[in-house]
PDB file of N, CA and C in Angstrom:
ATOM      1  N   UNK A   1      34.264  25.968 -17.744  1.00  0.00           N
ATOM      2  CA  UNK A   1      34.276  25.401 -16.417  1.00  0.00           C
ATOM      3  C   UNK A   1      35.514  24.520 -16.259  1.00  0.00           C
ATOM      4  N   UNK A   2      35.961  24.694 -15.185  1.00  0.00           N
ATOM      5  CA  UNK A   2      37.655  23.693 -14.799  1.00  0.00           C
ATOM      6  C   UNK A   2      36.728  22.393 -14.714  1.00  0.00           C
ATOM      7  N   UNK A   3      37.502  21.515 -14.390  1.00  0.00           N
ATOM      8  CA  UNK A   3      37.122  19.915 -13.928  1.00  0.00           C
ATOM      9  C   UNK A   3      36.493  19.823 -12.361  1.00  0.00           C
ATOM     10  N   UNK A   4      37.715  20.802 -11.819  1.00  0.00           N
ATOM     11  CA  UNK A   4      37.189  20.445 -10.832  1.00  0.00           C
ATOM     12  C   UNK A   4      35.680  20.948 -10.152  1.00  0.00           C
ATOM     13  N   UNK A   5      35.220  22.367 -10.981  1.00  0.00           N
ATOM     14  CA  UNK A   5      34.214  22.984 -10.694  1.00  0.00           C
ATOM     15  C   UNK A   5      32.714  21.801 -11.213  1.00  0.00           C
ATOM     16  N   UNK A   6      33.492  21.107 -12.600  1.00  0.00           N
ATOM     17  CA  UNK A   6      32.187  20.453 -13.075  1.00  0.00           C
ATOM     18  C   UNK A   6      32.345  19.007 -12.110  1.00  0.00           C
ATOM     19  N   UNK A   7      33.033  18.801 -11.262  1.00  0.00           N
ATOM     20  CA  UNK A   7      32.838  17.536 -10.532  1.00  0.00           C
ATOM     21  C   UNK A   7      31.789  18.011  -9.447  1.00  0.00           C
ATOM     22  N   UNK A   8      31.874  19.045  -8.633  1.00  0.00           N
ATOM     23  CA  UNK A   8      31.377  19.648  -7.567  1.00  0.00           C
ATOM     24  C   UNK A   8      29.999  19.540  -8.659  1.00  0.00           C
ATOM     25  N   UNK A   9      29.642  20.016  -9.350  1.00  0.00           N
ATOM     26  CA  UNK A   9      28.458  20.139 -10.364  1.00  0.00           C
ATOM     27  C   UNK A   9      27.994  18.910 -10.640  1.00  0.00           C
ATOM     28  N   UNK A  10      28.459  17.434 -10.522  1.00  0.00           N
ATOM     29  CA  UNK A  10      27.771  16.407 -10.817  1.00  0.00           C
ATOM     30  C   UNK A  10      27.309  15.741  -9.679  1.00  0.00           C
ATOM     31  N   UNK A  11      26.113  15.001  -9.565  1.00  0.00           N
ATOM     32  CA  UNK A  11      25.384  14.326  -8.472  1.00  0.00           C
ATOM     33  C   UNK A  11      25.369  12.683  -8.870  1.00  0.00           C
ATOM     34  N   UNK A  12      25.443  11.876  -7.570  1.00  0.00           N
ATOM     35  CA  UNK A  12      25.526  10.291  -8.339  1.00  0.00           C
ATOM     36  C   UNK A  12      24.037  10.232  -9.289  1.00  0.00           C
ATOM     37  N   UNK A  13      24.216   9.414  -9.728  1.00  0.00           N
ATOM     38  CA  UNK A  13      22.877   9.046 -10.081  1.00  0.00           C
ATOM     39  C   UNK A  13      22.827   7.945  -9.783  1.00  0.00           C
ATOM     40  N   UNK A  14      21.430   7.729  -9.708  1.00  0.00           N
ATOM     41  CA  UNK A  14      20.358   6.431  -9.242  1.00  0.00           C
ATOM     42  C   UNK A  14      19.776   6.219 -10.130  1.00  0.00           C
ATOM     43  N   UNK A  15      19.804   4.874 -10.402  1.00  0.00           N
ATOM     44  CA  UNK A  15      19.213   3.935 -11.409  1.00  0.00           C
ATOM     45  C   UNK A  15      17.662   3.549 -11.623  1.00  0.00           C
ATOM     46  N   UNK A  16      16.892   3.356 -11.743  1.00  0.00           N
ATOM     47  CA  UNK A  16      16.092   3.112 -11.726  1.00  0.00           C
ATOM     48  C   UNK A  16      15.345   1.842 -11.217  1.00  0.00           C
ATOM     49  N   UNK A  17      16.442   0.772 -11.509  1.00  0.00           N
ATOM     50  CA  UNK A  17      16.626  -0.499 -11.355  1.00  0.00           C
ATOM     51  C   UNK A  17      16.791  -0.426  -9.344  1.00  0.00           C
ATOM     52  N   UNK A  18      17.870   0.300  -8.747  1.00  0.00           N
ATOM     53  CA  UNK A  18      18.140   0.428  -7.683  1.00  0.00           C
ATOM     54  C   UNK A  18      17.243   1.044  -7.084  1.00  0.00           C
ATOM     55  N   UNK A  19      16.160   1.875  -7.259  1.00  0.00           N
ATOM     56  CA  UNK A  19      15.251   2.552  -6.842  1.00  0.00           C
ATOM     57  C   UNK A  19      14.346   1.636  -6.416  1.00  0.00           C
ATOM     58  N   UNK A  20      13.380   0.737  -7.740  1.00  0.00           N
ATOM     59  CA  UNK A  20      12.584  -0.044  -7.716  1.00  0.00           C
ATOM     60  C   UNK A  20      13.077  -1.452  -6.566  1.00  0.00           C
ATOM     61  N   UNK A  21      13.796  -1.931  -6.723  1.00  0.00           N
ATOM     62  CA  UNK A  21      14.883  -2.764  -6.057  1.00  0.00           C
ATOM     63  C   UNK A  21      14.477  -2.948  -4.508  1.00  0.00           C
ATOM     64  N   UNK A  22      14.668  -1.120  -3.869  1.00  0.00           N
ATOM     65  CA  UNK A  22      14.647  -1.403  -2.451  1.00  0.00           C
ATOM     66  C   UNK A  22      13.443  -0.617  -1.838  1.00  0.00           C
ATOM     67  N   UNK A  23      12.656  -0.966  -3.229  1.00  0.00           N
ATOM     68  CA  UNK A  23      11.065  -0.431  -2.860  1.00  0.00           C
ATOM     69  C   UNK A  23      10.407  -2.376  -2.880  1.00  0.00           C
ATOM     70  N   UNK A  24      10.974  -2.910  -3.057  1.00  0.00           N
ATOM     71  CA  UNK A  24       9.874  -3.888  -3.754  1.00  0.00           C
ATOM     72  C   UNK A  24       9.538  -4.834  -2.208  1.00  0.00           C
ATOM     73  N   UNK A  25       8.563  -4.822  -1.955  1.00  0.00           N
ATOM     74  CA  UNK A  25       7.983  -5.725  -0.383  1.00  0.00           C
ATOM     75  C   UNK A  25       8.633  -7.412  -0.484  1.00  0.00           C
ATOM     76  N   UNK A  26       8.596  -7.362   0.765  1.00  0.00           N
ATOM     77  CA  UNK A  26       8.867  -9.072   0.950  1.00  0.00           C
ATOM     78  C   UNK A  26       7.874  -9.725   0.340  1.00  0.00           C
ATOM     79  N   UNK A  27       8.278 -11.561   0.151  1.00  0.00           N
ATOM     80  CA  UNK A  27       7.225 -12.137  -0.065  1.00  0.00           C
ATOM     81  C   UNK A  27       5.990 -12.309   1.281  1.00  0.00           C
ATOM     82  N   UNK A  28       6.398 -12.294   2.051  1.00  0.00           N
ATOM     83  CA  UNK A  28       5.717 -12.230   3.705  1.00  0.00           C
ATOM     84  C   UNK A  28       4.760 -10.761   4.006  1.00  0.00           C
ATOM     85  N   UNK A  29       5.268  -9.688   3.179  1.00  0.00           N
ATOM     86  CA  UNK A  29       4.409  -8.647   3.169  1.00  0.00           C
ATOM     87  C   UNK A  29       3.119  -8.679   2.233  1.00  0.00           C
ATOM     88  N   UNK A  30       3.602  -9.354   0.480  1.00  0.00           N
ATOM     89  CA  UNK A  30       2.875  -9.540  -0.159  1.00  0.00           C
ATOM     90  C   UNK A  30       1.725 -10.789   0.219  1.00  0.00           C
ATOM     91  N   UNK A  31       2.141 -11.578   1.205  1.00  0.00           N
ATOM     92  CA  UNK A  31       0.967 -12.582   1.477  1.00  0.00           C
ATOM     93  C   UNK A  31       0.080 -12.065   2.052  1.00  0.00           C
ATOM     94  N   UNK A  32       0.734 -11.371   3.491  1.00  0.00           N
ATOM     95  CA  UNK A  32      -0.425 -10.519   3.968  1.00  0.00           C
ATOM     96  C   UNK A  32      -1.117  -9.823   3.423  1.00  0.00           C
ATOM     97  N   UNK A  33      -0.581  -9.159   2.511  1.00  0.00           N
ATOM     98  CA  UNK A  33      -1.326  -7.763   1.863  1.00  0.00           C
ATOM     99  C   UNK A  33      -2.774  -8.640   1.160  1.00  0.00           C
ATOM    100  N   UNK A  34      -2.114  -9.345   0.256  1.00  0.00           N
ATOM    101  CA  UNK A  34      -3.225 -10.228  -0.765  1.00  0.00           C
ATOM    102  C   UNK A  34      -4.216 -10.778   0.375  1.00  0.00           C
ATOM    103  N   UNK A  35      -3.765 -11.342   1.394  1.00  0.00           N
ATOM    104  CA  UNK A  35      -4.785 -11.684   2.212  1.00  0.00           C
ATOM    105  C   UNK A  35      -5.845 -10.764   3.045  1.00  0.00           C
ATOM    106  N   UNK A  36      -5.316  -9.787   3.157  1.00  0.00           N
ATOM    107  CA  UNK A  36      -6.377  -8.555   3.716  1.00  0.00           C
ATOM    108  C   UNK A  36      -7.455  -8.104   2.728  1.00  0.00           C
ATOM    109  N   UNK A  37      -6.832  -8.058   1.320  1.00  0.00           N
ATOM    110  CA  UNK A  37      -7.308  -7.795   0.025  1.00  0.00           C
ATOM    111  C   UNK A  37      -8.568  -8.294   0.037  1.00  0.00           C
ATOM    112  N   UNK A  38      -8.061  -9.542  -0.076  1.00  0.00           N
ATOM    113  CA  UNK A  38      -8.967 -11.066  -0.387  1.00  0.00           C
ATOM    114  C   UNK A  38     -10.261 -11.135   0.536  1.00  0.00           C
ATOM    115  N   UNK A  39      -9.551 -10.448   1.722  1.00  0.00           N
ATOM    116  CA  UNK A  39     -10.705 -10.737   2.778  1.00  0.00           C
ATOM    117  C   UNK A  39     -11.517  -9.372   2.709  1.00  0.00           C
ATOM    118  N   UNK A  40     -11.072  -8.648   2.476  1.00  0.00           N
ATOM    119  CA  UNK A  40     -12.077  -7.000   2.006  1.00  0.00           C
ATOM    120  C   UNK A  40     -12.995  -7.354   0.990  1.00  0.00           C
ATOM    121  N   UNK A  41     -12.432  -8.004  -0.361  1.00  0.00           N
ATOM    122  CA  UNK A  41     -13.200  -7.901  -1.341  1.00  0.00           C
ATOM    123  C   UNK A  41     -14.158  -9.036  -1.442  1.00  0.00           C
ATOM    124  N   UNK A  42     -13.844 -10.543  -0.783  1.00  0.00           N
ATOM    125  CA  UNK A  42     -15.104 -11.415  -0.920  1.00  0.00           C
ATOM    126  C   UNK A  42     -15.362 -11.934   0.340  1.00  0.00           C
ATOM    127  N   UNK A  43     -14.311 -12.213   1.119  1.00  0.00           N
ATOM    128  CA  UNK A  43     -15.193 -12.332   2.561  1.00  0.00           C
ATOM    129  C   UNK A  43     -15.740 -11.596   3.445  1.00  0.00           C
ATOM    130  N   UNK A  44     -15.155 -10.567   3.517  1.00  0.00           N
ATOM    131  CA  UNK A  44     -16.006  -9.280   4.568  1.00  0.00           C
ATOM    132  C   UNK A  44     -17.207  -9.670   4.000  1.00  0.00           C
ATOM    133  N   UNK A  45     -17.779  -9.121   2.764  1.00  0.00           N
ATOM    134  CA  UNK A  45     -19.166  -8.631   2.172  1.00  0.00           C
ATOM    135  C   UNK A  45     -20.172 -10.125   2.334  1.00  0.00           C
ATOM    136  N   UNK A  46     -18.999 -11.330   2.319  1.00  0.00           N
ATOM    137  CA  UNK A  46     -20.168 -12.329   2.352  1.00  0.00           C
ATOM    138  C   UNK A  46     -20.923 -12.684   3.207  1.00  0.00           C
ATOM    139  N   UNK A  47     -19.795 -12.227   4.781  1.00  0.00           N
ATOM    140  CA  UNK A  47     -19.957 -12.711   5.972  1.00  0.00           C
ATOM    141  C   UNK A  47     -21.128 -11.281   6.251  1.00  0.00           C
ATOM    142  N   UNK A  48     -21.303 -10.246   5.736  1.00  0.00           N
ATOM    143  CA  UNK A  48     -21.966  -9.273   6.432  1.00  0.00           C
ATOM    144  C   UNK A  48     -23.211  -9.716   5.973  1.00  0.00           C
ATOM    145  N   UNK A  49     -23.381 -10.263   4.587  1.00  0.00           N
ATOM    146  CA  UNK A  49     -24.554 -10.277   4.381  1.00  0.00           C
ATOM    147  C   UNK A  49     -25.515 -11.274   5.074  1.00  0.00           C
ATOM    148  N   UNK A  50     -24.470 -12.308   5.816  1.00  0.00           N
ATOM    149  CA  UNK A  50     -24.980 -13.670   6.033  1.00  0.00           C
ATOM    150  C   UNK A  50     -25.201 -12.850   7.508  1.00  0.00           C
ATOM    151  N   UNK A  51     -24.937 -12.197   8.407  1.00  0.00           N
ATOM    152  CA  UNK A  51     -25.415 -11.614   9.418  1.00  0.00           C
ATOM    153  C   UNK A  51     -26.037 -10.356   9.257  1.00  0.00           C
ATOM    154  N   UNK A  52     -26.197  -9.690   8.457  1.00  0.00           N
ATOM    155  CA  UNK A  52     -27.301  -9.131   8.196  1.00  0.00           C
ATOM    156  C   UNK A  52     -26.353  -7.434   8.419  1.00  0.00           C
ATOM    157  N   UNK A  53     -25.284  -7.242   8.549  1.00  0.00           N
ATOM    158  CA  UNK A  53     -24.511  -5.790   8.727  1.00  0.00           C
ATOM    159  C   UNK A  53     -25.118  -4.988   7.601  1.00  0.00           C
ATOM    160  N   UNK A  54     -25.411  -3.856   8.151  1.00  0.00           N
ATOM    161  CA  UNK A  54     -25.343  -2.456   7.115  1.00  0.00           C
ATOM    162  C   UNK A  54     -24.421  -2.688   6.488  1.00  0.00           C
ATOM    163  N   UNK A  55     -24.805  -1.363   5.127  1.00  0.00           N
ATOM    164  CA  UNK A  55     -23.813  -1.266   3.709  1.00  0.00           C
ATOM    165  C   UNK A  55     -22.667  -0.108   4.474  1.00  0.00           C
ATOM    166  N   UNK A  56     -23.242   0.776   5.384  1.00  0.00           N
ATOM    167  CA  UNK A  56     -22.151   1.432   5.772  1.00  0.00           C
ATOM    168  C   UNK A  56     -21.550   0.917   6.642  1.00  0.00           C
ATOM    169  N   UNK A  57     -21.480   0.186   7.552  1.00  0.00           N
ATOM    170  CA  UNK A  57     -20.829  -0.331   8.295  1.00  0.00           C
ATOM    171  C   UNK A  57     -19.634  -1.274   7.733  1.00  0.00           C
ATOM    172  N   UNK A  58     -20.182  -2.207   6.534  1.00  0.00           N
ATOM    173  CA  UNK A  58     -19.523  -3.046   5.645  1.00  0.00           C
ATOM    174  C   UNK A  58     -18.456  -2.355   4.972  1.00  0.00           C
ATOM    175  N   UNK A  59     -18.932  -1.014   4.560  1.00  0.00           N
ATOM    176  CA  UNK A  59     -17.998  -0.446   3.854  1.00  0.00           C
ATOM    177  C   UNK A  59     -17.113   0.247   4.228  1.00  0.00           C
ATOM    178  N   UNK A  60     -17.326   0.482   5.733  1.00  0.00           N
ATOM    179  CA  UNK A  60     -16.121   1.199   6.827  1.00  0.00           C
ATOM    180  C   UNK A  60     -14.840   0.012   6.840  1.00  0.00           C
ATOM    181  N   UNK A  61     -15.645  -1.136   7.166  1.00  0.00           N
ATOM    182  CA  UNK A  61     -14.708  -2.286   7.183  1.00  0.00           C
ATOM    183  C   UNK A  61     -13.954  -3.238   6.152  1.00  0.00           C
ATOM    184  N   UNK A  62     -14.522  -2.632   4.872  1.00  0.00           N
ATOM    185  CA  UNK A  62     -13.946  -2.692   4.070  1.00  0.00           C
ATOM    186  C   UNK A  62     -12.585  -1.784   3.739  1.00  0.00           C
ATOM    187  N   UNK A  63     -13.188  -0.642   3.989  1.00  0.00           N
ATOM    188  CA  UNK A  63     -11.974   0.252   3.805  1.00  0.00           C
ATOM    189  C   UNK A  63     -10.618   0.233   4.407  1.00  0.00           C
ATOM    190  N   UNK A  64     -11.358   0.024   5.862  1.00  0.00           N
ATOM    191  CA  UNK A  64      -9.983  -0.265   6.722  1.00  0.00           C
ATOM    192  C   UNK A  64      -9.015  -1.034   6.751  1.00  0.00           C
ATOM    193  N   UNK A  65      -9.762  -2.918   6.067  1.00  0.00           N
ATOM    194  CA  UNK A  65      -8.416  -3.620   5.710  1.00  0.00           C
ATOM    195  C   UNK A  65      -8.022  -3.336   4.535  1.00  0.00           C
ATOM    196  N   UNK A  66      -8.655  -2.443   3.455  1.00  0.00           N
ATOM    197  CA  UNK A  66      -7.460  -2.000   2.206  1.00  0.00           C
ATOM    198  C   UNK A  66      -6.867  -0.949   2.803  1.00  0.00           C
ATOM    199  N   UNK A  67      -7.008  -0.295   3.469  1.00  0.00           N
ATOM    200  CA  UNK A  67      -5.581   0.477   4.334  1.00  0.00           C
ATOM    201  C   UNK A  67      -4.315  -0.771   4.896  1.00  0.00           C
ATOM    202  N   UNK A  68      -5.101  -1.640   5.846  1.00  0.00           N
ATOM    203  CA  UNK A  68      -4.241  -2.357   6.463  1.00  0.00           C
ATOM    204  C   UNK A  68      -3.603  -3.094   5.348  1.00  0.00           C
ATOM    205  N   UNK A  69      -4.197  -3.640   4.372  1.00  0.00           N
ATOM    206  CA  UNK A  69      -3.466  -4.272   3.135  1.00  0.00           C
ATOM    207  C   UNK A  69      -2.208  -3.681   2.389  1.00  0.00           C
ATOM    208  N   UNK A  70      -2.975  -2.152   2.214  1.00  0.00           N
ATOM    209  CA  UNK A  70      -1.803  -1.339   1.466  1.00  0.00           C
ATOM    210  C   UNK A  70      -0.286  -0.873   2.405  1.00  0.00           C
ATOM    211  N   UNK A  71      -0.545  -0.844   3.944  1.00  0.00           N
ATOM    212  CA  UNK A  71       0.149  -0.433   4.267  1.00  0.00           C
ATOM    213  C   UNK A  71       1.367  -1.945   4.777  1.00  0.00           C
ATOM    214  N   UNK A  72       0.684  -3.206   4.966  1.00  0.00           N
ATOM    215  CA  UNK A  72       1.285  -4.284   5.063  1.00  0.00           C
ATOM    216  C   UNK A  72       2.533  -4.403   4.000  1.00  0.00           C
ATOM    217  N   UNK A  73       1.871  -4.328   2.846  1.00  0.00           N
ATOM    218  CA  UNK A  73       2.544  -4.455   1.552  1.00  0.00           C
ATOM    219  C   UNK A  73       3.718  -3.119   1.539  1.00  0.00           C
ATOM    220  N   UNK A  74       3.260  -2.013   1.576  1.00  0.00           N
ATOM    221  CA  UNK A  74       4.098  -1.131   0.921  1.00  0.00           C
ATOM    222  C   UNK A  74       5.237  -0.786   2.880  1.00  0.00           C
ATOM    223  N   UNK A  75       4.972  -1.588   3.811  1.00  0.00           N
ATOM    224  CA  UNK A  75       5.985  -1.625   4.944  1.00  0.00           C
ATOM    225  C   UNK A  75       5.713  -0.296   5.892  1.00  0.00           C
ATOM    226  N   UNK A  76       4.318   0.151   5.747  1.00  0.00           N
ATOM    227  CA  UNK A  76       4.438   1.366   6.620  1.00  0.00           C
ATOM    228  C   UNK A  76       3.802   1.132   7.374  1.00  0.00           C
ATOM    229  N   UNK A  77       4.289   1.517   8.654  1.00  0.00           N
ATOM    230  CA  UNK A  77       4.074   1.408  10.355  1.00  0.00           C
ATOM    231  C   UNK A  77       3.812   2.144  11.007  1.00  0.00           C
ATOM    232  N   UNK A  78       3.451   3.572  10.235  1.00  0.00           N
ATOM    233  CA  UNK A  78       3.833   4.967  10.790  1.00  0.00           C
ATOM    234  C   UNK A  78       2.260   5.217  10.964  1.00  0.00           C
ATOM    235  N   UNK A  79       1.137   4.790  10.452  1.00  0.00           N
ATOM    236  CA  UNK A  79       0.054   5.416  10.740  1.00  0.00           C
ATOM    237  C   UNK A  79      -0.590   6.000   9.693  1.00  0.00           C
ATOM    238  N   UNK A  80       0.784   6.598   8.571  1.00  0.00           N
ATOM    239  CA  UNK A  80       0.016   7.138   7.658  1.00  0.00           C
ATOM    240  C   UNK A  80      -0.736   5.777   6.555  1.00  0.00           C
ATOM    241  N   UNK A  81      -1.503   7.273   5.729  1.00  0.00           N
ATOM    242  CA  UNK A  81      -2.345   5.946   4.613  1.00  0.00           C
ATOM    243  C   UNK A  81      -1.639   6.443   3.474  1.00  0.00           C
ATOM    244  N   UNK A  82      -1.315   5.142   2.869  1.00  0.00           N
ATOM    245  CA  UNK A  82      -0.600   4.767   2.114  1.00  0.00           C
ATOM    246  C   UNK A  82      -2.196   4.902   0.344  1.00  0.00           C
ATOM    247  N   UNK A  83      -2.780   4.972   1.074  1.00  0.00           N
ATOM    248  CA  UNK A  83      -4.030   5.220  -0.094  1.00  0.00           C
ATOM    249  C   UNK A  83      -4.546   6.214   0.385  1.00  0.00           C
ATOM    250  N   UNK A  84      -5.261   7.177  -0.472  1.00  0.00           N
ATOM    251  CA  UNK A  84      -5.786   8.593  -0.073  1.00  0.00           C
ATOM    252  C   UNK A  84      -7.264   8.466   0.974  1.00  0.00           C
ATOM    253  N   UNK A  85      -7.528   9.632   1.527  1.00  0.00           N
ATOM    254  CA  UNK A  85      -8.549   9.180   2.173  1.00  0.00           C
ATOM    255  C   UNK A  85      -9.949   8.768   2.006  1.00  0.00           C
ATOM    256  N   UNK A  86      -9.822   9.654   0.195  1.00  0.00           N
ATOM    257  CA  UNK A  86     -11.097   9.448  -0.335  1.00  0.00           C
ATOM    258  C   UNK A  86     -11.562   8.242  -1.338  1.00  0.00           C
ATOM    259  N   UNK A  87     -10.705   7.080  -0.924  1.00  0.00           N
ATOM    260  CA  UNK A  87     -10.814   6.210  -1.548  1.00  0.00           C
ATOM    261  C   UNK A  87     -12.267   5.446  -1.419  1.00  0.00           C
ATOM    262  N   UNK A  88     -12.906   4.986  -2.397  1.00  0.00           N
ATOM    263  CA  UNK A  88     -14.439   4.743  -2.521  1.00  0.00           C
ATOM    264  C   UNK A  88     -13.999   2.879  -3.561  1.00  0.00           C
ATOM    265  N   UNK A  89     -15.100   2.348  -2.836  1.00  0.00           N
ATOM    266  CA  UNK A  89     -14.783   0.906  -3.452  1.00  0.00           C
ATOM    267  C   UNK A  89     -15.680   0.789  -4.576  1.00  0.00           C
ATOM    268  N   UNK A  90     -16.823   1.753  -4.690  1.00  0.00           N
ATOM    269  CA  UNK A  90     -17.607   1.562  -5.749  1.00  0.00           C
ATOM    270  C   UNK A  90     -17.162   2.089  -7.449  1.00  0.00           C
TER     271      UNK A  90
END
């Protein structure tokens, strides 16, 4: 192979370091996120029980702010879920 054929043949590379880098959330994303978290995993369930909500109902609303959590954190706006759909808290 000439030089110039193996230049056309090489691609930059990306680091790993640079990858992770301009994946990593704000601190302002991570507060929210932890706070949706926080509120899925011990306040939703406390407040349902203290008003008396169904387990399915609880657990719809559970689900939904670990969507809203995951998607706070990881910056997506688009609608999609950032966690699969069959995600189960049990």
């Amino acid at each position: 192979m000439t030089a110039k054929a193996v230049a056309q043949v090489r691609k930059p590379v990306i680091t790993k370091k640079a990858v992770n880098k301009s994946r990593q959330p704000t601190p302002g994303a991570m507060a929210v996120g932890t706070g949706l978290a926080f509120a899925s995993i011990i306040l939703l369930p406390a407040v349902a029980a203290h008003i008396g909500i169904s387990a399915t109902l609880t657990s719809a609303l559970r689900i939904t702010l670990m969507r809203a959590s995951s998607r706070a954190v990881a910056g997506n706006n688009e609608g999609g879920d950032s966690i699969p759909a069959y995600f189960s808290c049990h």
